[in-house]
PDB file of N, CA and C in Angstrom:
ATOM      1  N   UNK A   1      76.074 -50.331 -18.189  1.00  0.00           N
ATOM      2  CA  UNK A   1      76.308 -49.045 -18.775  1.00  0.00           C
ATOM      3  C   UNK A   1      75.411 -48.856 -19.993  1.00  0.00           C
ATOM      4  N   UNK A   2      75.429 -50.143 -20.408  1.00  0.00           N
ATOM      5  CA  UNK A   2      74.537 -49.879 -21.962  1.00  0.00           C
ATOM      6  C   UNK A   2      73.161 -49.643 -21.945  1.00  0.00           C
ATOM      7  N   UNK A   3      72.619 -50.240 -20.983  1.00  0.00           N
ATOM      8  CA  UNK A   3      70.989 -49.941 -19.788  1.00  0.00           C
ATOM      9  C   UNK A   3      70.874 -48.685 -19.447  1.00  0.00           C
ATOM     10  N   UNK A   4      72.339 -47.813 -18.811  1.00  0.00           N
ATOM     11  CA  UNK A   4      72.029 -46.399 -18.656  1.00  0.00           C
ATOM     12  C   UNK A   4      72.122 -45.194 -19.492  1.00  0.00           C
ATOM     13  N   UNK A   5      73.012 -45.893 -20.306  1.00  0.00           N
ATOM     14  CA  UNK A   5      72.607 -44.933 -22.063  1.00  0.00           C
ATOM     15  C   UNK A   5      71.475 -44.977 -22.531  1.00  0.00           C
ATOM     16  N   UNK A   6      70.635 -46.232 -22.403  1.00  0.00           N
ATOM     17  CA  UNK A   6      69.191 -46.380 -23.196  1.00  0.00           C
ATOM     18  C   UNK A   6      68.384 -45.618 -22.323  1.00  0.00           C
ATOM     19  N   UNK A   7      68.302 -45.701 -21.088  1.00  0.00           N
ATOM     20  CA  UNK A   7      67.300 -45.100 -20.098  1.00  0.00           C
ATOM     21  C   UNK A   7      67.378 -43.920 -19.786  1.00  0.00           C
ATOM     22  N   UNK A   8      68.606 -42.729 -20.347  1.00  0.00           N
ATOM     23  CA  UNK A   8      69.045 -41.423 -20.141  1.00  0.00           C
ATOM     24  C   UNK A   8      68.489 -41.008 -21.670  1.00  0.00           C
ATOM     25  N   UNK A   9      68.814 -41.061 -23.027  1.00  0.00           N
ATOM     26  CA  UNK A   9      67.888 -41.613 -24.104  1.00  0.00           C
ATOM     27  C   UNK A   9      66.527 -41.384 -24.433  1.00  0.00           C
ATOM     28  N   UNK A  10      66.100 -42.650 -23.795  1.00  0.00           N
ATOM     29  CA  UNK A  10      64.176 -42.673 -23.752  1.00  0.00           C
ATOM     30  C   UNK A  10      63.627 -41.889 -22.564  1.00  0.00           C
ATOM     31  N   UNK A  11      64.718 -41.233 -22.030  1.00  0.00           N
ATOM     32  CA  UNK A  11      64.085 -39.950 -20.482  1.00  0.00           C
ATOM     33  C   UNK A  11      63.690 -38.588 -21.576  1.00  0.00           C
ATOM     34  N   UNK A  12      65.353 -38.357 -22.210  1.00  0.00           N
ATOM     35  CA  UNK A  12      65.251 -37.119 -22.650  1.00  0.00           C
ATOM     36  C   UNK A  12      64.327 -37.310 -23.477  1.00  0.00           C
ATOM     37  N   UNK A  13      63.922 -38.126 -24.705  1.00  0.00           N
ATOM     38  CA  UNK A  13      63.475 -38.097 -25.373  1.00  0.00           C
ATOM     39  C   UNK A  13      61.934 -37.947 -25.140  1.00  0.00           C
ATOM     40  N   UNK A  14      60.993 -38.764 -23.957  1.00  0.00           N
ATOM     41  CA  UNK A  14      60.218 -38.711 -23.849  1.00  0.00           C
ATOM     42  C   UNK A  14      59.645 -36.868 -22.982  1.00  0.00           C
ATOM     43  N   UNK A  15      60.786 -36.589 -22.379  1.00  0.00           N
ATOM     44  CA  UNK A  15      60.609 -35.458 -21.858  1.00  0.00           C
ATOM     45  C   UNK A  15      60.210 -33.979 -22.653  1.00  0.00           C
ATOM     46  N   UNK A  16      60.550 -34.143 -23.901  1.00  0.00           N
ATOM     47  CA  UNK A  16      60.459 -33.416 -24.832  1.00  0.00           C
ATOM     48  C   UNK A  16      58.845 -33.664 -25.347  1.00  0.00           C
ATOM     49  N   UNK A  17      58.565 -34.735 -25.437  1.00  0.00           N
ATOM     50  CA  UNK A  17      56.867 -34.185 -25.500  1.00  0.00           C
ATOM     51  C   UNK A  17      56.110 -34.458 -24.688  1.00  0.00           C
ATOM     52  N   UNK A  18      56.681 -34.498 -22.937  1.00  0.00           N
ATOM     53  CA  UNK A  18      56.045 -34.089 -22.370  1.00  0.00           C
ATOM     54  C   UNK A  18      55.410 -32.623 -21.932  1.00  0.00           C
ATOM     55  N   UNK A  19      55.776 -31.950 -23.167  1.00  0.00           N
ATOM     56  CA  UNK A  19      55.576 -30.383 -22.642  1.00  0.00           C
ATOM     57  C   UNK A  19      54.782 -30.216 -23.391  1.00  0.00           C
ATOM     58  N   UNK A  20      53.884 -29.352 -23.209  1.00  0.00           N
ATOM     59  CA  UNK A  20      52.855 -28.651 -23.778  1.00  0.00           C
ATOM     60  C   UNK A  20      53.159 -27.664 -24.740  1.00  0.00           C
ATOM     61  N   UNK A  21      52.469 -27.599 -25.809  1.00  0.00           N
ATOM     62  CA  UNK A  21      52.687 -26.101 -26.863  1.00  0.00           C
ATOM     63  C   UNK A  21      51.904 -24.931 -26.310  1.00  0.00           C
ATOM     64  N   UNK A  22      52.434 -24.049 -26.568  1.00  0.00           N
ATOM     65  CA  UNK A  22      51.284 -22.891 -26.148  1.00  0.00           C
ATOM     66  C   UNK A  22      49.934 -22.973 -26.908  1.00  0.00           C
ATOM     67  N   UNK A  23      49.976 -23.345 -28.301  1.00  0.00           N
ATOM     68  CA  UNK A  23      49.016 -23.506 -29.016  1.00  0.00           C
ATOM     69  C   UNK A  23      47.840 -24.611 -28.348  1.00  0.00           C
ATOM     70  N   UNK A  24      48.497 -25.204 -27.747  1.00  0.00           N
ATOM     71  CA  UNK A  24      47.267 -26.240 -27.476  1.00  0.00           C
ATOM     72  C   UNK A  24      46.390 -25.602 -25.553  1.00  0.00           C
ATOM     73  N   UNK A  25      45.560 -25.627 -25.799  1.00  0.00           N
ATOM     74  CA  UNK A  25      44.933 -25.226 -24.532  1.00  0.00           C
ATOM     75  C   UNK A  25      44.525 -25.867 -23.459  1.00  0.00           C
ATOM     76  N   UNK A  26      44.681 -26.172 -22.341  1.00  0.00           N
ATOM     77  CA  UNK A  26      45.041 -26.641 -21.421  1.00  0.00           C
ATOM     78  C   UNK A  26      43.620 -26.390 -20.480  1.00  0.00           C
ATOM     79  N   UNK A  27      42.286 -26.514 -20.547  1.00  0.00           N
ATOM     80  CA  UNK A  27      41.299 -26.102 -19.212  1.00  0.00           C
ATOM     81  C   UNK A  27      41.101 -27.517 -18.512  1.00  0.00           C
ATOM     82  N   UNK A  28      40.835 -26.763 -17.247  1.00  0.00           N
ATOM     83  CA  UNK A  28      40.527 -27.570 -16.176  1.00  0.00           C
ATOM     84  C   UNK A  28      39.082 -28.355 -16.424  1.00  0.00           C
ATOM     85  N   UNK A  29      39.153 -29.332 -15.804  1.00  0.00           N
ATOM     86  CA  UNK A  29      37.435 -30.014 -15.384  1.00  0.00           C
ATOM     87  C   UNK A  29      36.491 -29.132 -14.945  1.00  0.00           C
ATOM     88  N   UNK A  30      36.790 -28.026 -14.102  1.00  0.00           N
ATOM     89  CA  UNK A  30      36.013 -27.798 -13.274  1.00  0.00           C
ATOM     90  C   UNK A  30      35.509 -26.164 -14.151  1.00  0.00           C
ATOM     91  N   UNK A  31      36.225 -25.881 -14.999  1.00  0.00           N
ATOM     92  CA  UNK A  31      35.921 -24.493 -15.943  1.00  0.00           C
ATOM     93  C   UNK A  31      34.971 -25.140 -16.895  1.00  0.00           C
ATOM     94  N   UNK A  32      34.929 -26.580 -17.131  1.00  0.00           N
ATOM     95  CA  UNK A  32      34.070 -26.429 -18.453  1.00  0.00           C
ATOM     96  C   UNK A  32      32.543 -27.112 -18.085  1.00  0.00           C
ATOM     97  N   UNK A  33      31.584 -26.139 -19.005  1.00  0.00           N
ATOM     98  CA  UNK A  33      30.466 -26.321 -18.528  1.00  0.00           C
ATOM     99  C   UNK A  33      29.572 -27.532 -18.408  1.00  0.00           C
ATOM    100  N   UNK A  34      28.474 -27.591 -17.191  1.00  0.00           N
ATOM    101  CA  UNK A  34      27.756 -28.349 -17.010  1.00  0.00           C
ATOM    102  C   UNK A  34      26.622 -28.732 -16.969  1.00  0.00           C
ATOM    103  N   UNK A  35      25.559 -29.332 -16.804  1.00  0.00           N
ATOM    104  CA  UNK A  35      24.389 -29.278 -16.376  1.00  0.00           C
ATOM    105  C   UNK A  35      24.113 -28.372 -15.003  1.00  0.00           C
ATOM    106  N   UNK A  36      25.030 -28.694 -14.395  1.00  0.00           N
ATOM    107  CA  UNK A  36      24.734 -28.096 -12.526  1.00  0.00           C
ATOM    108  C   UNK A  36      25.080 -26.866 -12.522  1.00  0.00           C
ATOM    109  N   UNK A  37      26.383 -26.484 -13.564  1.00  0.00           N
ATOM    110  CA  UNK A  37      27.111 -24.997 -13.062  1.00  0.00           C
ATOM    111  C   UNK A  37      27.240 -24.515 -15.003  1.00  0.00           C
ATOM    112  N   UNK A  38      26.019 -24.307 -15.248  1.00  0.00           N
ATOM    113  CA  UNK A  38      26.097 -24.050 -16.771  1.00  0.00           C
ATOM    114  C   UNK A  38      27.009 -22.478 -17.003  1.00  0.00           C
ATOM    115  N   UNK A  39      27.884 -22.382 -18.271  1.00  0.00           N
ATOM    116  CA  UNK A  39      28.454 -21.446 -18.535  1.00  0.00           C
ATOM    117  C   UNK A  39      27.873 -20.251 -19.201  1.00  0.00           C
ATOM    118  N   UNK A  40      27.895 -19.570 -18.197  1.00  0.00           N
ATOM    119  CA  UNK A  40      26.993 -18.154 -18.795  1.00  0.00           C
ATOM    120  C   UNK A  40      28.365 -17.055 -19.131  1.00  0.00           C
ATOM    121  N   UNK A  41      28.492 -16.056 -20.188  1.00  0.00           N
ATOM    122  CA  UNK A  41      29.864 -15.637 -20.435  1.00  0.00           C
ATOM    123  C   UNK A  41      29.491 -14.328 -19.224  1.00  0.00           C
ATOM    124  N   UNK A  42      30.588 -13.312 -19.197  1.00  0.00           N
ATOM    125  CA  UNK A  42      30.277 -12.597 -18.817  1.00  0.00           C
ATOM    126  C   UNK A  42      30.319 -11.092 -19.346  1.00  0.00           C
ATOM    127  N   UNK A  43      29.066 -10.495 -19.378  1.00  0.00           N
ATOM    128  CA  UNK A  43      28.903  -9.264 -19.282  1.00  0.00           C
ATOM    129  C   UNK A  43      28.065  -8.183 -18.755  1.00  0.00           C
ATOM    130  N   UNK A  44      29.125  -7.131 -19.582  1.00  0.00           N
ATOM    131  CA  UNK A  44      28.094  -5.453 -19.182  1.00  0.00           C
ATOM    132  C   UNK A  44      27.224  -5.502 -19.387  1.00  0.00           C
ATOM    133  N   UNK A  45      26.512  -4.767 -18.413  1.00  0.00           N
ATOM    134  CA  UNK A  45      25.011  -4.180 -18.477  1.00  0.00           C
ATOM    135  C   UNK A  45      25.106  -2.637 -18.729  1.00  0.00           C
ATOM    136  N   UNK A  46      24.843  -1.988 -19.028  1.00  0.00           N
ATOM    137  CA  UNK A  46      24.964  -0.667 -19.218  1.00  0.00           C
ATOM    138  C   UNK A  46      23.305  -0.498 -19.685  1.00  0.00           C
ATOM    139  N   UNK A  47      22.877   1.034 -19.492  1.00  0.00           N
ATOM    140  CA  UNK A  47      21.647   1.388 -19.765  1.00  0.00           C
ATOM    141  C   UNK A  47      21.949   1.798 -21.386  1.00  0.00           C
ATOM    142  N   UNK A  48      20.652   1.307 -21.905  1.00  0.00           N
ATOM    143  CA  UNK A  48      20.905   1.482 -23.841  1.00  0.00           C
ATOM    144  C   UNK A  48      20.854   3.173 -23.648  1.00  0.00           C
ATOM    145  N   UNK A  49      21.361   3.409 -24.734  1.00  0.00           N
ATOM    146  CA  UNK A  49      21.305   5.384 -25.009  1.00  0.00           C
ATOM    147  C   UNK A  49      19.804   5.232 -26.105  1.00  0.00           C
ATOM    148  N   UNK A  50      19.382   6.493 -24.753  1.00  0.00           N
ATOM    149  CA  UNK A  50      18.009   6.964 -25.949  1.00  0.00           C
ATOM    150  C   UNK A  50      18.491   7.817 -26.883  1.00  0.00           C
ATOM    151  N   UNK A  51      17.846   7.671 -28.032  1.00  0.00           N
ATOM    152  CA  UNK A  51      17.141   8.734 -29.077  1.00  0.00           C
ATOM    153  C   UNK A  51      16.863  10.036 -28.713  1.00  0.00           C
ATOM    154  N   UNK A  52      17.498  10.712 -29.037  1.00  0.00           N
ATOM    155  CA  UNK A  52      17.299  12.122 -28.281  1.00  0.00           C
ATOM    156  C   UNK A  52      16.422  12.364 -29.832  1.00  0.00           C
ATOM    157  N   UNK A  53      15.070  13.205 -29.403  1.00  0.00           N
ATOM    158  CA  UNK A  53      14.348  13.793 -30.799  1.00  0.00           C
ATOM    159  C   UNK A  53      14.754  14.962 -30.997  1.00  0.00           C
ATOM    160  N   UNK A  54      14.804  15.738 -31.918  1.00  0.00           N
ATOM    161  CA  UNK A  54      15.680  16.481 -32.816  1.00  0.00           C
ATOM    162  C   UNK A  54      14.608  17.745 -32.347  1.00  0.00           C
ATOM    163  N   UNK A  55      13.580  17.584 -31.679  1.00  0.00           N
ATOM    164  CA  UNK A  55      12.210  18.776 -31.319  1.00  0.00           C
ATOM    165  C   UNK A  55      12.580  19.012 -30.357  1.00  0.00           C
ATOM    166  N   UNK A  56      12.587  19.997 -29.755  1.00  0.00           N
ATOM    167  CA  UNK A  56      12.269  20.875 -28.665  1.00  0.00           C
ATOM    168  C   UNK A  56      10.955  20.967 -27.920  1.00  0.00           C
ATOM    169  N   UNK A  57      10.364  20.192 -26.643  1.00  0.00           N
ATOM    170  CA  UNK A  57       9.034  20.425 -26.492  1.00  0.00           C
ATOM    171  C   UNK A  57       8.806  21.385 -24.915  1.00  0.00           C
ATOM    172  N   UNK A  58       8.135  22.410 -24.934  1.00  0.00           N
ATOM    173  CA  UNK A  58       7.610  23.119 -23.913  1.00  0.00           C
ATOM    174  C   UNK A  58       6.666  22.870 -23.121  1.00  0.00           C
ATOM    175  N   UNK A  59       5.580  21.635 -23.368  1.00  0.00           N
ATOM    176  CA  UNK A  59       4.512  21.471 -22.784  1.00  0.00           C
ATOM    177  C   UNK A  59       4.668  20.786 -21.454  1.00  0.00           C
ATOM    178  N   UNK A  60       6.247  20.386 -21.222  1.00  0.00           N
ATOM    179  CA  UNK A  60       6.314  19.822 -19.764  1.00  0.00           C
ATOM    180  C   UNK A  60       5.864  21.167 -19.024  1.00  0.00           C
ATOM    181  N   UNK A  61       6.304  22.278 -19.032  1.00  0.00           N
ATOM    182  CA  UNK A  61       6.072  23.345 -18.315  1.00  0.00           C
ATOM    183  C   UNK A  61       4.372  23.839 -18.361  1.00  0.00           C
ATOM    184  N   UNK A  62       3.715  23.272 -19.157  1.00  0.00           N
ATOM    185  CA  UNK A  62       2.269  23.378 -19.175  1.00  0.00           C
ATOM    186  C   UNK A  62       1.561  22.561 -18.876  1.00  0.00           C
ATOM    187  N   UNK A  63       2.415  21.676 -18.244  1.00  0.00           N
ATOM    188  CA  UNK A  63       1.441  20.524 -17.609  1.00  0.00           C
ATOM    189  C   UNK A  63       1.614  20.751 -15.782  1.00  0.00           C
ATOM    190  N   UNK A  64       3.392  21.221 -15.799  1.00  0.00           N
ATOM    191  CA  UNK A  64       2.670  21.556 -14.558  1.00  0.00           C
ATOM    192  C   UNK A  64       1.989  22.782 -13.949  1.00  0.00           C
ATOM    193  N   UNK A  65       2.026  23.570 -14.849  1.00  0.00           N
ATOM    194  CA  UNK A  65       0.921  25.038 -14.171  1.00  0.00           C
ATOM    195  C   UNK A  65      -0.601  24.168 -14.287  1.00  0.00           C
ATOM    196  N   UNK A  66      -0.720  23.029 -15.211  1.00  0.00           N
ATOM    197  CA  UNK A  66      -2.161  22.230 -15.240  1.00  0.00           C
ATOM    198  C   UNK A  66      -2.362  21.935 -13.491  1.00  0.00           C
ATOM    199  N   UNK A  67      -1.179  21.141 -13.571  1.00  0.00           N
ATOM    200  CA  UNK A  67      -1.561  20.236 -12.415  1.00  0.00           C
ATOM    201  C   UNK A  67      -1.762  21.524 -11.077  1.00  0.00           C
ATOM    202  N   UNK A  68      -0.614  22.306 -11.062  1.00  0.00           N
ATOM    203  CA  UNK A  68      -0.716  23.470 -10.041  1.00  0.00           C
ATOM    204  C   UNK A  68      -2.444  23.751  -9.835  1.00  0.00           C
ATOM    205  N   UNK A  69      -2.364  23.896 -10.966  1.00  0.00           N
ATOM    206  CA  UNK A  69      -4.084  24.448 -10.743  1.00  0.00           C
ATOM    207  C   UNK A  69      -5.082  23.604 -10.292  1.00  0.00           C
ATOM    208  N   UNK A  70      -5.133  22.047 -10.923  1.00  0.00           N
ATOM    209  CA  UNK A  70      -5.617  21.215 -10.283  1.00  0.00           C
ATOM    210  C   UNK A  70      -5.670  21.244  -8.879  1.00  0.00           C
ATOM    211  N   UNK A  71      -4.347  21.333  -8.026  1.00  0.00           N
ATOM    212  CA  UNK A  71      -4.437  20.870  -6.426  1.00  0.00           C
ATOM    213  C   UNK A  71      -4.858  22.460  -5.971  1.00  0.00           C
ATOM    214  N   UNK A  72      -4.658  23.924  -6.557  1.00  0.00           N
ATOM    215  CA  UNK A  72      -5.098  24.748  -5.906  1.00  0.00           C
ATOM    216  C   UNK A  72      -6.624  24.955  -6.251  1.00  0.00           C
ATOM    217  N   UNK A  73      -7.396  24.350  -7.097  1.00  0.00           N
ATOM    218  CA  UNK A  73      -8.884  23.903  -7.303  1.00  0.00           C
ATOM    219  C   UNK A  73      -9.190  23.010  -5.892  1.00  0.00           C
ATOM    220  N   UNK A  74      -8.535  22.284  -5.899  1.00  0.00           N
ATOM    221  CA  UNK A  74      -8.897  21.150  -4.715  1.00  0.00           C
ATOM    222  C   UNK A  74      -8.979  21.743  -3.237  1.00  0.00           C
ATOM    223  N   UNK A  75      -7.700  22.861  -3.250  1.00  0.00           N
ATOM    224  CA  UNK A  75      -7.872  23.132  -1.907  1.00  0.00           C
ATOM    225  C   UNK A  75      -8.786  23.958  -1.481  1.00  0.00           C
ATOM    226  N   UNK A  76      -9.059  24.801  -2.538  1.00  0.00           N
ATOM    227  CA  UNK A  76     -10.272  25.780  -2.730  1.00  0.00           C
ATOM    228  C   UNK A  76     -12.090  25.162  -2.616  1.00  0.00           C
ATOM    229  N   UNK A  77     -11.802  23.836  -2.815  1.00  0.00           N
ATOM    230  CA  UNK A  77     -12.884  23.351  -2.797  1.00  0.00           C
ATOM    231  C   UNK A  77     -13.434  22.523  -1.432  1.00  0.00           C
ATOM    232  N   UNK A  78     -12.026  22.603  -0.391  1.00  0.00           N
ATOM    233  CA  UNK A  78     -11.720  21.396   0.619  1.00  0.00           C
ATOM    234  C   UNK A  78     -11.821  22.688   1.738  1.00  0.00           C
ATOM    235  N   UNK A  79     -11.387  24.355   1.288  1.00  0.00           N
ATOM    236  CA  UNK A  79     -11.768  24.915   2.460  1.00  0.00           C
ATOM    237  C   UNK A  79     -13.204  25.422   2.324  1.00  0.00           C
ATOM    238  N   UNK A  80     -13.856  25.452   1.399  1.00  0.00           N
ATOM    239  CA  UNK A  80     -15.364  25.884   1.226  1.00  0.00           C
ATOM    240  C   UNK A  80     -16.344  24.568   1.827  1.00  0.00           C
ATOM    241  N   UNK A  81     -15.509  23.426   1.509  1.00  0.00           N
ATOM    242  CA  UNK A  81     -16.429  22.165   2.314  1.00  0.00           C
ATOM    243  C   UNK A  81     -16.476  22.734   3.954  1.00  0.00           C
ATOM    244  N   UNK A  82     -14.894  22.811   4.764  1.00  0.00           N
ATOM    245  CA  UNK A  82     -15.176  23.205   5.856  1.00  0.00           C
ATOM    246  C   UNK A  82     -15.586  24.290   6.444  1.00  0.00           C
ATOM    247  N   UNK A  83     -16.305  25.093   5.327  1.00  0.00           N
ATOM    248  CA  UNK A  83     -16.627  26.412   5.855  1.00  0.00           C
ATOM    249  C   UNK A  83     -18.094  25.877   6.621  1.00  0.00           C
ATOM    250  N   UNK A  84     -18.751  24.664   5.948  1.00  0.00           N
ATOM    251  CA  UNK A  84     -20.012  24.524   6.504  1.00  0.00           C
ATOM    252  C   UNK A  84     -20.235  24.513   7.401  1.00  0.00           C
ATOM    253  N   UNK A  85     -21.592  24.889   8.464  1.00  0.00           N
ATOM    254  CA  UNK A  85     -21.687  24.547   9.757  1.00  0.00           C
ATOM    255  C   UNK A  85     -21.554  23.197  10.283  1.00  0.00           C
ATOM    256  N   UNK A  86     -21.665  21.947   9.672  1.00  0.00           N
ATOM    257  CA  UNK A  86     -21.271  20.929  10.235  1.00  0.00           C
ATOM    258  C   UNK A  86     -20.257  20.689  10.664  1.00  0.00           C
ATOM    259  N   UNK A  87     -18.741  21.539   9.640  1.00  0.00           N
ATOM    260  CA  UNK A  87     -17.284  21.334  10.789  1.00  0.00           C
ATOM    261  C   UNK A  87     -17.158  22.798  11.143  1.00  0.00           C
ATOM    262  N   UNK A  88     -17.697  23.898  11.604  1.00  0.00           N
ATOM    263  CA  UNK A  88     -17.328  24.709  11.897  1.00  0.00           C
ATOM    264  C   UNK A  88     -17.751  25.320  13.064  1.00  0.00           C
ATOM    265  N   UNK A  89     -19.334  24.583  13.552  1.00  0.00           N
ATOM    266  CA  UNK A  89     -20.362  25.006  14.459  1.00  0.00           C
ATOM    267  C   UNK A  89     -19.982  23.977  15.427  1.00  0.00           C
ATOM    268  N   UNK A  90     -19.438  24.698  16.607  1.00  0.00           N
ATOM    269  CA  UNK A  90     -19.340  23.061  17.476  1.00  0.00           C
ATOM    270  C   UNK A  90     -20.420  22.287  18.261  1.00  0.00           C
ATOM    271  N   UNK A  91     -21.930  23.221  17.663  1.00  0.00           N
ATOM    272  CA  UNK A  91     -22.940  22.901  18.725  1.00  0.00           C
ATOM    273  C   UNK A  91     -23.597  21.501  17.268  1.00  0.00           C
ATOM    274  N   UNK A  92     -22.755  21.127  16.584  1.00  0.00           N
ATOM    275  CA  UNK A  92     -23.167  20.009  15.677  1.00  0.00           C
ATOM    276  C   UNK A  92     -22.448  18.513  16.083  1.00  0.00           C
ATOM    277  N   UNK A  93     -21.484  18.643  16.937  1.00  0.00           N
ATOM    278  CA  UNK A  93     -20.738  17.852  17.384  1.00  0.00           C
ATOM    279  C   UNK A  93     -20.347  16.826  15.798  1.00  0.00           C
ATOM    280  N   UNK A  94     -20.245  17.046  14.700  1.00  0.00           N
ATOM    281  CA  UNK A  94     -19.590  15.909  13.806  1.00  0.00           C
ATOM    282  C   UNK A  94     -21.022  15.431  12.989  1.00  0.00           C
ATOM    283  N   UNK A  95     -22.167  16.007  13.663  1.00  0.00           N
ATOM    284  CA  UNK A  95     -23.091  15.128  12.877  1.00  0.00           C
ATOM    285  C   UNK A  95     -23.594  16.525  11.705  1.00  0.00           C
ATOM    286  N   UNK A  96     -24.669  15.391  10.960  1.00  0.00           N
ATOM    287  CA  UNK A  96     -24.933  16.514   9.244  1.00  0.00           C
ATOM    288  C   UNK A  96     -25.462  17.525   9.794  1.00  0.00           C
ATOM    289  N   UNK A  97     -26.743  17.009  10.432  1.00  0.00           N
ATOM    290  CA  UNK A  97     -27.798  18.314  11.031  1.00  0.00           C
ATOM    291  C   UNK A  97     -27.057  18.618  12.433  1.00  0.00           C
ATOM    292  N   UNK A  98     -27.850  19.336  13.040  1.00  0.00           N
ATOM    293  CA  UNK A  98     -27.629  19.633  14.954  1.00  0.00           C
ATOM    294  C   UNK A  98     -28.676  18.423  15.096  1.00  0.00           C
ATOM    295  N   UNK A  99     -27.863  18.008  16.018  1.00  0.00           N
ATOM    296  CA  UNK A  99     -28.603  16.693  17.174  1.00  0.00           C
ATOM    297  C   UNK A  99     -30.175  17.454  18.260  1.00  0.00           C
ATOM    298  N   UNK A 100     -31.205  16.727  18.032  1.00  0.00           N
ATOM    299  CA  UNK A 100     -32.251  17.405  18.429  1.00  0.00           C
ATOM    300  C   UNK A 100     -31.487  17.008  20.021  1.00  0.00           C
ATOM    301  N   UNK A 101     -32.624  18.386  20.583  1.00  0.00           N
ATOM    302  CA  UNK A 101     -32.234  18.872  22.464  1.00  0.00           C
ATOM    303  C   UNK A 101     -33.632  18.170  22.623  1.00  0.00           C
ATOM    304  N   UNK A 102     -33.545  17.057  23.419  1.00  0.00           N
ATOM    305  CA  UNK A 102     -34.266  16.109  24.275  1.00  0.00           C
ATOM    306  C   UNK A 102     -34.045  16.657  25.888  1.00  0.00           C
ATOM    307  N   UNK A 103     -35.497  16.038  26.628  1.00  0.00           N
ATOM    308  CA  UNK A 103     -35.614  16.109  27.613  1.00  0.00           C
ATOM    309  C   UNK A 103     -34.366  15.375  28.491  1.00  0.00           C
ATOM    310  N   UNK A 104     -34.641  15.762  29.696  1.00  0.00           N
ATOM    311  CA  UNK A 104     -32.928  14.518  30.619  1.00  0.00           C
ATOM    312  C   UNK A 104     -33.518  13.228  30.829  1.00  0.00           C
ATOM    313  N   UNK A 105     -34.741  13.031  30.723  1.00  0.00           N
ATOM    314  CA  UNK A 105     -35.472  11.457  30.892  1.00  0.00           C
ATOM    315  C   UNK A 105     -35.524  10.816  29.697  1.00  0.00           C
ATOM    316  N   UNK A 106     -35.395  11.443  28.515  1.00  0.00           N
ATOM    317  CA  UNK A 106     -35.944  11.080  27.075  1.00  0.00           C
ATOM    318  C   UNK A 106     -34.150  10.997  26.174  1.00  0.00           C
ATOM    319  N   UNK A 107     -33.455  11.409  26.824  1.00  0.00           N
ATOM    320  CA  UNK A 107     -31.866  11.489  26.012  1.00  0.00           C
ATOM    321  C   UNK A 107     -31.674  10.202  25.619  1.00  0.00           C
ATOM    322  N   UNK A 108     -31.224   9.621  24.398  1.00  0.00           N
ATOM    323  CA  UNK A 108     -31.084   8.726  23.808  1.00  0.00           C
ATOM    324  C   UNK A 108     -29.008   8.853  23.284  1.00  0.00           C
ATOM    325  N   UNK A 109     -28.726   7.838  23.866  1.00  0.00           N
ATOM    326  CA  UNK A 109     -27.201   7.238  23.627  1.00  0.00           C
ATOM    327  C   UNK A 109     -27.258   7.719  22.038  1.00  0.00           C
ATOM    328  N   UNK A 110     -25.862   8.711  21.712  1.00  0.00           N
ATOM    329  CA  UNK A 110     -25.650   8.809  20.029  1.00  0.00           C
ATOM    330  C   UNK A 110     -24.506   8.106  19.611  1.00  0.00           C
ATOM    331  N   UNK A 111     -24.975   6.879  18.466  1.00  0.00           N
ATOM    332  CA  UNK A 111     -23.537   5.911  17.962  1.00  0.00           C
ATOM    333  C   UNK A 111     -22.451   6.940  16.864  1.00  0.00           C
ATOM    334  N   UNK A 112     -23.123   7.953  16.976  1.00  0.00           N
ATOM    335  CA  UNK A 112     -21.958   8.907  15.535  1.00  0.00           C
ATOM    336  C   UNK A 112     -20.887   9.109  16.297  1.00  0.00           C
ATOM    337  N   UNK A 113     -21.088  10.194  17.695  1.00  0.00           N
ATOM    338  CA  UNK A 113     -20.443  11.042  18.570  1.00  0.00           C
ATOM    339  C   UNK A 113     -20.580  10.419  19.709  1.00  0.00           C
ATOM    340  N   UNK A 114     -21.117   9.308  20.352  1.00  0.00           N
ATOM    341  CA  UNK A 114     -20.304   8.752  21.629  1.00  0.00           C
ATOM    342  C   UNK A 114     -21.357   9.400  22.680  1.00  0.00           C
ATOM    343  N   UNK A 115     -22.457  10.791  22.964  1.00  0.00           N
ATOM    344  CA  UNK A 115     -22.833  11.555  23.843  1.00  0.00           C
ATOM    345  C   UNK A 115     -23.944  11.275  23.486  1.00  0.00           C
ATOM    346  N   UNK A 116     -25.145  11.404  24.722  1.00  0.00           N
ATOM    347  CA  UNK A 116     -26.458  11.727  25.217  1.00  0.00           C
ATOM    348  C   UNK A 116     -27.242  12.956  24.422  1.00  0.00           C
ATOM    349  N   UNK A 117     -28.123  12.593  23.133  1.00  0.00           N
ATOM    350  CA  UNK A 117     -28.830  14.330  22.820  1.00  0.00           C
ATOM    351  C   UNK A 117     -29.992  13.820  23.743  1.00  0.00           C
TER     352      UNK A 117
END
């Protein structure tokens, strides 16, 4: 009996600090960092806020009547190219000049256009 008083005793007693405080923190092996699985914390990414400038600027709208004009220069310049007789005359077949008219014994193979002048 006197064995089971001591051993009911040194149970409770030891049982009492077997408990943890909240104060004390408790992590696992496998949460704290390593060489292999290093601890990076985690966060937001968010885009930084610009600087809004306190000016008012209009010249976006004058850049593109620039550019407008630019590509209607270009096209103006791209239908006056094909006005030439080289793409417009089909007796030029693709080449700068007209292909000289050779005899039918004298016609020479053309590497531009593929045909016999």
């Amino acid at each position: 009996m006197n064995r089971l008083l001591i051993l009911l005793l040194f149970a409770g007693a030891t049982s009492g600090f077997a408990q943890s405080s909240k104060k004390k923190k408790n992590v696992a092996p496998a949460q704290q960092p390593s060489s292999v699985e290093p601890y990076y914390p985690k966060r937001t990414y968010e885009p930084q806020k610009k600087k809004s400038s306190e000016k008012v600027t209009y010249d976006a709208r004058e850049r593109f009547y620039d550019r407008a004009e630019q590509v209607a220069k270009a096209h103006r310049k791209a239908e006056k190219e094909l006005s030439k007789p080289q793409y417009s005359d089909p007796t030029y077949f693709g080449h700068k000049r007209p292909p000289k008219r050779r005899p039918v014994d004298k016609m020479k193979y053309c590497k531009e256009c593929g045909i016999r002048h």
